[in-house]
Protein backbone atom coordinates (compact mmCIF):
# COMPACT_ATOMS: atom_id res chain seq x y z
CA UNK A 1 -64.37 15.14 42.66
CA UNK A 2 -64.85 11.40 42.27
CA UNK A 3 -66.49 9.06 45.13
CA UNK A 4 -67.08 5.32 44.87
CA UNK A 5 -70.76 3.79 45.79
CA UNK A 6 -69.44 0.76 46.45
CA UNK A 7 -68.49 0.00 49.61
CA UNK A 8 -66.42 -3.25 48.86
CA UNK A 9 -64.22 -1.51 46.33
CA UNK A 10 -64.10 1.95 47.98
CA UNK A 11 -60.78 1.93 49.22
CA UNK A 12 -58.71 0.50 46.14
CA UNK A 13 -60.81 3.53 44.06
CA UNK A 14 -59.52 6.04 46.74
CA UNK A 15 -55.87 4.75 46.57
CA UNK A 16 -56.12 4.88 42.62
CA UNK A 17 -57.29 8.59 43.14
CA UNK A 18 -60.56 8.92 44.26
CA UNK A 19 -61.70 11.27 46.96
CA UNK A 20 -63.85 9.13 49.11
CA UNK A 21 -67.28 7.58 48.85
CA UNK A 22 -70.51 7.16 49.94
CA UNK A 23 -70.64 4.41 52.17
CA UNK A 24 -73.84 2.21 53.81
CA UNK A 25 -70.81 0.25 55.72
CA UNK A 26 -70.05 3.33 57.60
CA UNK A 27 -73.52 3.56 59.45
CA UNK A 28 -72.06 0.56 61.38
CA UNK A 29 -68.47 1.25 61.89
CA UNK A 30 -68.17 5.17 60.97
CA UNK A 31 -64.73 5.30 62.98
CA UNK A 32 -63.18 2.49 61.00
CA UNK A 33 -64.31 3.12 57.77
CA UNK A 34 -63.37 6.89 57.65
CA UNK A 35 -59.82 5.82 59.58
CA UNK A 36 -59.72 3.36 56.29
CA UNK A 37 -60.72 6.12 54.06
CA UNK A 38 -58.16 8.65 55.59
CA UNK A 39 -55.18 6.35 54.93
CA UNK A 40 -56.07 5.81 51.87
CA UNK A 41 -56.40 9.15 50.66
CA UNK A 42 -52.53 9.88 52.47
CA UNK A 43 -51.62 7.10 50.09
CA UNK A 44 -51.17 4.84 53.47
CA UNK A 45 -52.16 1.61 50.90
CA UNK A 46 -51.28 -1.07 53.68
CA UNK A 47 -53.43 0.52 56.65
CA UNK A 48 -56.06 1.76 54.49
CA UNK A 49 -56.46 -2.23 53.26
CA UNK A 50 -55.95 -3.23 56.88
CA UNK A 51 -59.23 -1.60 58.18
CA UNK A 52 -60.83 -2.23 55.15
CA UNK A 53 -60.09 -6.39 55.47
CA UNK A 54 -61.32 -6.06 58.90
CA UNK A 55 -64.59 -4.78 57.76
CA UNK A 56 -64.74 -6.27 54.51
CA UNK A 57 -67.42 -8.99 55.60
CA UNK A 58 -70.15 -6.53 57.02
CA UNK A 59 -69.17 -4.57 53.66
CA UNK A 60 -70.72 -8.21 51.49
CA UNK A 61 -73.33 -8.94 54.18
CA UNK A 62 -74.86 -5.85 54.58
CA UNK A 63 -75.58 -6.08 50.63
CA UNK A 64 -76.91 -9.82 50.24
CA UNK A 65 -80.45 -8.46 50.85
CA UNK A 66 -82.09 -5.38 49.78
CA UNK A 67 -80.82 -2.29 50.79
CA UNK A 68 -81.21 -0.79 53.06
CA UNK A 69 -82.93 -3.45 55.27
CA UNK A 70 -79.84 -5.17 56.35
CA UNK A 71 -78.07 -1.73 57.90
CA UNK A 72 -81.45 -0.70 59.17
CA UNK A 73 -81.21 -4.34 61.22
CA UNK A 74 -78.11 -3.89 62.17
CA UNK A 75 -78.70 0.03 63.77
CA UNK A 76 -81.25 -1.69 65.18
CA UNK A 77 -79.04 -4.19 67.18
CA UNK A 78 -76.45 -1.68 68.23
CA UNK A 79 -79.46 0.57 69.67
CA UNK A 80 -78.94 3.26 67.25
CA UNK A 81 -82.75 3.09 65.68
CA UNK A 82 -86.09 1.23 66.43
CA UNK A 83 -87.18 -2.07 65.34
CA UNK A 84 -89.68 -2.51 62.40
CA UNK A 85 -89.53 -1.72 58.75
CA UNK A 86 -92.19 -0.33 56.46
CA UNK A 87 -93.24 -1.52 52.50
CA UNK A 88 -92.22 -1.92 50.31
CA UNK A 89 -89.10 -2.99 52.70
CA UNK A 90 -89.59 -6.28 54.56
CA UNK A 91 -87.98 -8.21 57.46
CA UNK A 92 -84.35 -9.13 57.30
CA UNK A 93 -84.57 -13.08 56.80
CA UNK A 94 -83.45 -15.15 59.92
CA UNK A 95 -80.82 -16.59 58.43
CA UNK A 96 -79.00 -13.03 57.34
CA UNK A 97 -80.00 -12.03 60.98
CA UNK A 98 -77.56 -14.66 62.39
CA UNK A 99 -74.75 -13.37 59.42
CA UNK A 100 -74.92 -9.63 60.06
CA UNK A 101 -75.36 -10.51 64.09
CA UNK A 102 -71.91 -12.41 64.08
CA UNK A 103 -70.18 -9.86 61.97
CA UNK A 104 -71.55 -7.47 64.54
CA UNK A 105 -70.35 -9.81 67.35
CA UNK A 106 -66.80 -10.06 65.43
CA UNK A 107 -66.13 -6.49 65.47
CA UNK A 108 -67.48 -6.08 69.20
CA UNK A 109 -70.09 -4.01 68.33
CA UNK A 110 -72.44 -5.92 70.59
């Protein structure tokens, strides 16, 4: 079996024959990604690519600083985890706080 570990590409690799993938993006939005990922393996291209548009910022934000701090932030803000982070990790910056909080805000998560 194949599986993408990419979360931005995920989708067109399952339509092209993958079986699924290992996803940080579905920690946030585990009903929409694996609705995504079910389409896509039924060959349902234009639904799968629906979902996955809808998603597809938190999919680049939650990568533009180290993983996993960003997800770990954003569990954090849905209530799903406790705050704080431990080295060699460090604090999501302000300024991807305000990204990943509007993303969040965007797909009503808050």
């Amino acid at each position: 079996m194949l599986f993408s570990g990419d979360d931005g590409t995920a989708i067109d690799f399952i339509l092209m024959g993958g079986h699924g993938g290992i996803s940080v993006t579905a920690n946030v939005v585990p009903m929409i990604l694996s609705k995504a990922y079910e389409y896509a393996i039924r060959g349902n291209s234009e639904e799968a690519k629906e979902l996955d548009l809808k998603i597809s910022c938190l999919h680049s934000h939650l990568f533009l600083e180290s993983n996993p701090i960003p997800v770990k932030w954003a569990m954090h803000q849905m209530g799903y985890c406790q705050s704080g982070i431990r080295l060699p990790l460090t604090k999501l910056s302000s300024y991807m706080q305000k990204i990943i909080e509007k993303d969040l805000e965007d797909l009503e998560l808050l």
